[in-house]
Protein backbone atom coordinates (compact mmCIF):
# COMPACT_ATOMS: atom_id res chain seq x y z
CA UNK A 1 -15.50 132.48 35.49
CA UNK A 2 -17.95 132.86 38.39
CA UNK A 3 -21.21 130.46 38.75
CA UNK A 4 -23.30 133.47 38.46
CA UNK A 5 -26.73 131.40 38.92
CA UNK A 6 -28.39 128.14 39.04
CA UNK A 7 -31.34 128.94 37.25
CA UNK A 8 -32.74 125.99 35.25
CA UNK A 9 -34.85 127.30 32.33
CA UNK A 10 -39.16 125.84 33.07
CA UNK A 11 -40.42 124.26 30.29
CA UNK A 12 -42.66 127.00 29.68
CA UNK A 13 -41.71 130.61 30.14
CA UNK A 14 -44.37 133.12 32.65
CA UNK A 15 -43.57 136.85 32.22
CA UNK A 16 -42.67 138.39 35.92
CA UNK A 17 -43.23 141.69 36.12
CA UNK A 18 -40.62 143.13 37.91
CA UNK A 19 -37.82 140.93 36.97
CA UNK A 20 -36.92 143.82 34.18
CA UNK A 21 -34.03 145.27 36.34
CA UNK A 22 -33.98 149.47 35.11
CA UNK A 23 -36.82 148.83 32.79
CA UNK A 24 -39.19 146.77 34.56
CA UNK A 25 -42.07 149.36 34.47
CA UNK A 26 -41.95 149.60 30.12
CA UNK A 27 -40.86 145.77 29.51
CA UNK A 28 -43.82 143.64 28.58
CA UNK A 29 -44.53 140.66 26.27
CA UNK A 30 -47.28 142.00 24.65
CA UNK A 31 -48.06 144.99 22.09
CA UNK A 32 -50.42 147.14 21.44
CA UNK A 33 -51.68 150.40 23.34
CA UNK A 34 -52.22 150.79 27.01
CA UNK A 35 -54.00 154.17 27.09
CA UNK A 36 -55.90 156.78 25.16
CA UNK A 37 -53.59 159.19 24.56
CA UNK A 38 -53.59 161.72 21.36
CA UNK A 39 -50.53 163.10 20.29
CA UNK A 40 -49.58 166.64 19.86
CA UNK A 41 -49.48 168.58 16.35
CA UNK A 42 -47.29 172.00 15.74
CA UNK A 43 -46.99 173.87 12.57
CA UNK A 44 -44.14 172.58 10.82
CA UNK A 45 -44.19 170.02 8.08
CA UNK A 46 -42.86 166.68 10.00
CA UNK A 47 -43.71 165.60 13.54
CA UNK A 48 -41.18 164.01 15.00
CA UNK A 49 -41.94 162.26 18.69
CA UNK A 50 -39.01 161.21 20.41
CA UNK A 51 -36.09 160.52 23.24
CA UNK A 52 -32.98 161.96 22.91
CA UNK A 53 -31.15 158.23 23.28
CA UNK A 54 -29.06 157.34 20.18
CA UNK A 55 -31.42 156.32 18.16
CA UNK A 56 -34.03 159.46 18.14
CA UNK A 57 -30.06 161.22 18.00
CA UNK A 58 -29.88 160.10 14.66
CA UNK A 59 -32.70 161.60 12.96
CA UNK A 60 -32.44 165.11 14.91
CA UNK A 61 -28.93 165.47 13.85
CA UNK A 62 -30.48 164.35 10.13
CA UNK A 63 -32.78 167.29 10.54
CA UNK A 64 -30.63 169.91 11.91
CA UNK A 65 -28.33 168.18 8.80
CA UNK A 66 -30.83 168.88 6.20
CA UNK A 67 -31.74 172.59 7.37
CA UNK A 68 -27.70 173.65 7.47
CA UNK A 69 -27.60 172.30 3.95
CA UNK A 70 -30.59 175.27 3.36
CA UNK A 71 -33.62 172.39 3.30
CA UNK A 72 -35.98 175.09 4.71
CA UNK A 73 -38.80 172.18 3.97
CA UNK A 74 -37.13 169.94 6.69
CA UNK A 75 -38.67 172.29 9.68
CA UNK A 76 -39.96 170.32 12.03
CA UNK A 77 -41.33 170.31 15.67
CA UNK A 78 -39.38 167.50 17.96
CA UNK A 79 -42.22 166.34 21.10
CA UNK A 80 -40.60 164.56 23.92
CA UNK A 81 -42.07 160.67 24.73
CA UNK A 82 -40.65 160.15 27.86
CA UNK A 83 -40.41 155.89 27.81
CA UNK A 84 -39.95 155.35 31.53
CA UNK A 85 -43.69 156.99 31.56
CA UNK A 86 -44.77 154.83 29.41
CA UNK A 87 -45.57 157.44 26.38
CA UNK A 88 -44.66 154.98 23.87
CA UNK A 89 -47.91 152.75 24.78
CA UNK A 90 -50.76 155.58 24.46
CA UNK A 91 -52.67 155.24 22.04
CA UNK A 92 -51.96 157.93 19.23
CA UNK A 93 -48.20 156.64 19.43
CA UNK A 94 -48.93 153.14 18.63
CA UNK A 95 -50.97 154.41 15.75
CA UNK A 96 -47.72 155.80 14.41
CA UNK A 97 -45.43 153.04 15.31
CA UNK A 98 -47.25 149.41 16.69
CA UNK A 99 -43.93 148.87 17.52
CA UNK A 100 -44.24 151.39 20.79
CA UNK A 101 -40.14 152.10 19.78
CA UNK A 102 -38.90 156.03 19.57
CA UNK A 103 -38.77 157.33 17.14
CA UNK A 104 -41.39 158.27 15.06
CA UNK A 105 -42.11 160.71 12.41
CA UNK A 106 -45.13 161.86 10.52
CA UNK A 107 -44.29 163.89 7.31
CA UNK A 108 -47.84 166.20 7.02
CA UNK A 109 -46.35 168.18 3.97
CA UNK A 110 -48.48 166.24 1.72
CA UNK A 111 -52.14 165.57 0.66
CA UNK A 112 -52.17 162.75 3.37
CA UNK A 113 -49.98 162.19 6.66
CA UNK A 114 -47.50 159.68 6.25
CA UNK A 115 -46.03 157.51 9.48
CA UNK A 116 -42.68 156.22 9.29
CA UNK A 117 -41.34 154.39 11.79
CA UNK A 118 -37.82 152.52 12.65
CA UNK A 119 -34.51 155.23 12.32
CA UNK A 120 -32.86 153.71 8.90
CA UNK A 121 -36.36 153.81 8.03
CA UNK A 122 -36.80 157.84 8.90
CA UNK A 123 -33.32 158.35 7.62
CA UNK A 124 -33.96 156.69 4.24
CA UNK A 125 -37.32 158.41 3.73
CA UNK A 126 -35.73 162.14 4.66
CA UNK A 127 -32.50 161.44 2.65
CA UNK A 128 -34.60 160.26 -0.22
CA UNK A 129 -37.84 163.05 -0.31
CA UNK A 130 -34.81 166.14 -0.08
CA UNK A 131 -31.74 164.12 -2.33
CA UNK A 132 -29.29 164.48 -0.03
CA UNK A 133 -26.94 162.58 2.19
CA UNK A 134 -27.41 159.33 0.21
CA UNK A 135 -25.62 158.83 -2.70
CA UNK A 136 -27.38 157.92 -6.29
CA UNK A 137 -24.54 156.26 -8.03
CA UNK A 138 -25.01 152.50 -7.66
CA UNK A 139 -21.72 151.42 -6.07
CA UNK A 140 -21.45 154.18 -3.96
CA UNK A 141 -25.63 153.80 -2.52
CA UNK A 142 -24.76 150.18 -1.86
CA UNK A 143 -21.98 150.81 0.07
CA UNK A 144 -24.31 153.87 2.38
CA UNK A 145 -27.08 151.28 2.57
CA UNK A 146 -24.99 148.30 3.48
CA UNK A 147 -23.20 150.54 6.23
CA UNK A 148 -26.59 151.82 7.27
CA UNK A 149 -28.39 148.33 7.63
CA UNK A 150 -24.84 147.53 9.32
CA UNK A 151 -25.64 149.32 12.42
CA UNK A 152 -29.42 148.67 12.28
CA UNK A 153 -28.83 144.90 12.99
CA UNK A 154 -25.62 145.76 15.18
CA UNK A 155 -26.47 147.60 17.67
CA UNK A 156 -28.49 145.41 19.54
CA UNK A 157 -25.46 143.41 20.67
CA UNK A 158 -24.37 146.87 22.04
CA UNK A 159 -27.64 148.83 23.54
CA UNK A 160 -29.24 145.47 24.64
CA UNK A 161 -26.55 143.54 24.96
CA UNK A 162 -23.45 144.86 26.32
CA UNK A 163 -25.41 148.36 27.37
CA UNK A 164 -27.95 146.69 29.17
CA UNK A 165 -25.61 143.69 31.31
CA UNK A 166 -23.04 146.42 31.94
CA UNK A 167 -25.05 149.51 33.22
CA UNK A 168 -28.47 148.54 33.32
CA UNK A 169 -29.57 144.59 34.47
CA UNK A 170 -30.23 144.39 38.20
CA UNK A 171 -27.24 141.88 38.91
CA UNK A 172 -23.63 141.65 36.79
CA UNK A 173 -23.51 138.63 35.24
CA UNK A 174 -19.71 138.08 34.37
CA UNK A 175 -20.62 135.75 31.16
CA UNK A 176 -23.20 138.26 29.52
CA UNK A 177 -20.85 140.98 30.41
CA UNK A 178 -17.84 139.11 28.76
CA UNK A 179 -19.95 138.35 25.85
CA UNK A 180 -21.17 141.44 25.16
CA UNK A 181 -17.92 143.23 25.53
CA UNK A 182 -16.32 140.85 22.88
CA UNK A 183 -19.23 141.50 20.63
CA UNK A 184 -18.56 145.49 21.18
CA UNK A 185 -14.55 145.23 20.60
CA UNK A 186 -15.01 143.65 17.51
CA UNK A 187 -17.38 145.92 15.92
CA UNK A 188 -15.28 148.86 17.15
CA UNK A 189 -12.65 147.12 15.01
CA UNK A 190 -14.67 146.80 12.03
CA UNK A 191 -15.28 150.43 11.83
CA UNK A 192 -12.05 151.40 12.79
CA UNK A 193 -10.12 149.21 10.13
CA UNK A 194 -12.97 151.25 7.34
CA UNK A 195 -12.28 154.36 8.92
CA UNK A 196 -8.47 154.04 8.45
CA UNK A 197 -9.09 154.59 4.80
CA UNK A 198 -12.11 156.42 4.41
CA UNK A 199 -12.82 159.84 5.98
CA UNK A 200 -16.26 158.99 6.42
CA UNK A 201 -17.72 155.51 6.84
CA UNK A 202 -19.13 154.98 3.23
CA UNK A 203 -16.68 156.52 1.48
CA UNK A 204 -15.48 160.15 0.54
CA UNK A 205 -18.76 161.59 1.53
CA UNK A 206 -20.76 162.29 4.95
CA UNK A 207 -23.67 159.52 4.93
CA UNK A 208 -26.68 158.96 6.75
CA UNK A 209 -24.57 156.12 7.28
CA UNK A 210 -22.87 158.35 9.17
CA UNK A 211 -25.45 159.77 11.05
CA UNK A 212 -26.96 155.86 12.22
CA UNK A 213 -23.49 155.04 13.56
CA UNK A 214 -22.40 158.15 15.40
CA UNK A 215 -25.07 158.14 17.79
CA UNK A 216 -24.37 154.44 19.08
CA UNK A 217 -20.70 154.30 18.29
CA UNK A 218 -19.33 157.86 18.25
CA UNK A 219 -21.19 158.91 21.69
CA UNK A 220 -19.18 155.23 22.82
CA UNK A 221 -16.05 155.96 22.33
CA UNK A 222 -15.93 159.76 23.35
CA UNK A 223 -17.21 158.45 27.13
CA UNK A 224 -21.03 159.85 26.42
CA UNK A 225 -22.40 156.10 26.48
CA UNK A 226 -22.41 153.99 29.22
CA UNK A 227 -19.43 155.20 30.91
CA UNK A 228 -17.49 152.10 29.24
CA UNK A 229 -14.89 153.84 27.28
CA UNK A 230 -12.03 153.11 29.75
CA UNK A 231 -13.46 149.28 30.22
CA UNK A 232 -13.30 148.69 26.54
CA UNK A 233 -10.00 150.39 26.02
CA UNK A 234 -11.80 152.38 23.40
CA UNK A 235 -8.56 154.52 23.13
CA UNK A 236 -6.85 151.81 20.64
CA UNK A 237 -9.26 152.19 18.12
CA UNK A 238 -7.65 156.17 17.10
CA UNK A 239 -9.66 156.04 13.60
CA UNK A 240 -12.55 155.71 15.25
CA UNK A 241 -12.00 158.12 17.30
CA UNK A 242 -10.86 160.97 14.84
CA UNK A 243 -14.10 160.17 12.87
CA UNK A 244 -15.95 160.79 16.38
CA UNK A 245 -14.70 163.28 16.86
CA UNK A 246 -14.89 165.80 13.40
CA UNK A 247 -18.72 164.54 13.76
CA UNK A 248 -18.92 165.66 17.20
CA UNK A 249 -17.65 169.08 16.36
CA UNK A 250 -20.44 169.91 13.40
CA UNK A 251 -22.95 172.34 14.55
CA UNK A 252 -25.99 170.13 13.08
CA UNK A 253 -24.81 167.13 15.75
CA UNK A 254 -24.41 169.41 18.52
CA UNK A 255 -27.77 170.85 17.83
CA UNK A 256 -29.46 167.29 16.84
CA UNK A 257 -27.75 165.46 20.01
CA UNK A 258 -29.56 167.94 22.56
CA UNK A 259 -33.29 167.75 21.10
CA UNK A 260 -35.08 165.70 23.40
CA UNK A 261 -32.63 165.33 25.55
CA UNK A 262 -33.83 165.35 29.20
CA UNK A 263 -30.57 163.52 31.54
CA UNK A 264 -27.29 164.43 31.77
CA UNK A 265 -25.52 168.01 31.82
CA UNK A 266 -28.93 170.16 31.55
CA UNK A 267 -26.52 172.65 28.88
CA UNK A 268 -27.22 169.99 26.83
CA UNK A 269 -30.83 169.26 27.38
CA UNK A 270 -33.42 170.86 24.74
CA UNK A 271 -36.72 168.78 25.95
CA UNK A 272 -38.84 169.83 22.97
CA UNK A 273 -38.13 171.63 20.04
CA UNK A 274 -40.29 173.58 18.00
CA UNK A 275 -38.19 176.46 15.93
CA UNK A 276 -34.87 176.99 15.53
CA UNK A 277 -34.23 179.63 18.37
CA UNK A 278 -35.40 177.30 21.02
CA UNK A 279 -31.80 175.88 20.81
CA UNK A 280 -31.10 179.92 22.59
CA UNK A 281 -33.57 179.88 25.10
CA UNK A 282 -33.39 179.43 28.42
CA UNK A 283 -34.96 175.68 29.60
CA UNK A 284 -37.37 175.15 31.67
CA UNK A 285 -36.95 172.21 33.96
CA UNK A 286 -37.94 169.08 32.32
């Protein structure tokens, strides 16, 4: 293995700006707002504010779920937060999540607004207000959450972890790369030995366990994440794959993976959504 630097740790860390590599300009040590910025309203009864990366993925395709399955109470408008901008630090968004993370919803169907913030969180809360997509018998919830909270604490090793040393730091660094990559390969195994006997990943039944892991894992292996599928061989894990792929071919995930979607093939880009026949218009540049 290559020296890749000689860098000797101080004995007390000073943030440096631009030593942040792709996300220099939104990386910061500190929380809190950096602007006054209010956030939009439409009509429908949740806000959601958003980026269409795999984790605002998750609770579009939960919403575009929830109105196939004839939830005509799940309409909601989807506003884009564009994080390289710096959206995430105005003020009305911190209100709604002081973590400054997409996404965020507020459900305004109710007496008062309520924030929820986190995606198990926002998947929990919808699967829970509309009974549906999370089981209610005991065994079988357990097994959804346990999958669910599964990927929450996860896919870090992949998005900042392998993600991050692979596409996005400013200089490859063979041991983060390596490490990151092992860390990847195995969880690809662990869902791929579930998925060998179970068509979905909690059981017998489509999940919102389902619909935290396809996003991050799914998009992986089908080549739509970090252009690593050849590097990690992702072609040996084939349950995996077949599970990728059914999801990929539902209507609700090709609607939900396009909602604030503003890179890649602009057939797939919907910046903001608002009603259902937006999905049929023509986009504007975003």
């Amino acid at each position: 293995m290559s020296d890749a630097s000689a860098y000797v740790p101080p004995r007390v860390w000073s943030w440096k700006a631009a030593n942040g590599g792709h996300f220099a300009s939104i990386n910061r040590p500190v929380a809190g707002s950096t602007h006054d910025k209010q956030l939009p309203v439409g009509r429908h009864p949740f806000q959601l504010y958003s980026l269409g990366t795999p984790n605002g993925v998750k609770v579009t395709v939960m919403l575009e779920e929830l109105l196939a399955a004839g939830h005509r109470g799940a309409e909601y408008d989807a506003w884009l937060i564009r994080i390289t901008e710096g959206d995430q630090f105005g003020s009305g968004f911190v209100d709604i999540n002081p973590n400054s993370k997409i996404p965020a919803l507020v459900d305004r169907g109710g007496a008062q607004p309520i924030r929820v913030f986190e995606s198990g969180a926002i998947l929990l809360y919808l699967a829970e207000k509309f009974g549906a997509f999370v089981p209610t018998e005991p065994s079988l919830r357990a097994e959804c959450l346990s999958w669910l909270f599964w990927q929450m604490g996860s896919a870090p090793f992949l998005g900042g972890g392998f993600g991050h040393f692979y596409t996005y730091a400013p200089q490859k660094i063979e041991y983060a790369i390596d490490r990151y990559a092992m860390e990847t390969k195995r969880q690809l195994d662990v869902l791929d030995r579930r998925l060998a006997n179970t068509p979905f990943v909690a059981g017998d039944d489509y999940t919102i366990a389902d619909m935290a892991i396809w996003p991050w894992y799914g998009q992986l292996v089908l080549g739509d994440l970090y252009g690593a599928a050849e590097f990690l061989q992702v072609q040996d894990y084939t349950h995996l794959l077949r599970w990728a792929r059914e999801l990929a071919a539902r209507e609700p995930v090709r609607r939900g993976r396009r909602v604030n979607r503003v890179f890649g093939d602009p057939a797939l880009q919907l910046a903001e959504r608002h009603d259902a026949a937006d999905f049929d218009r023509p986009q504007a540049a975003a």
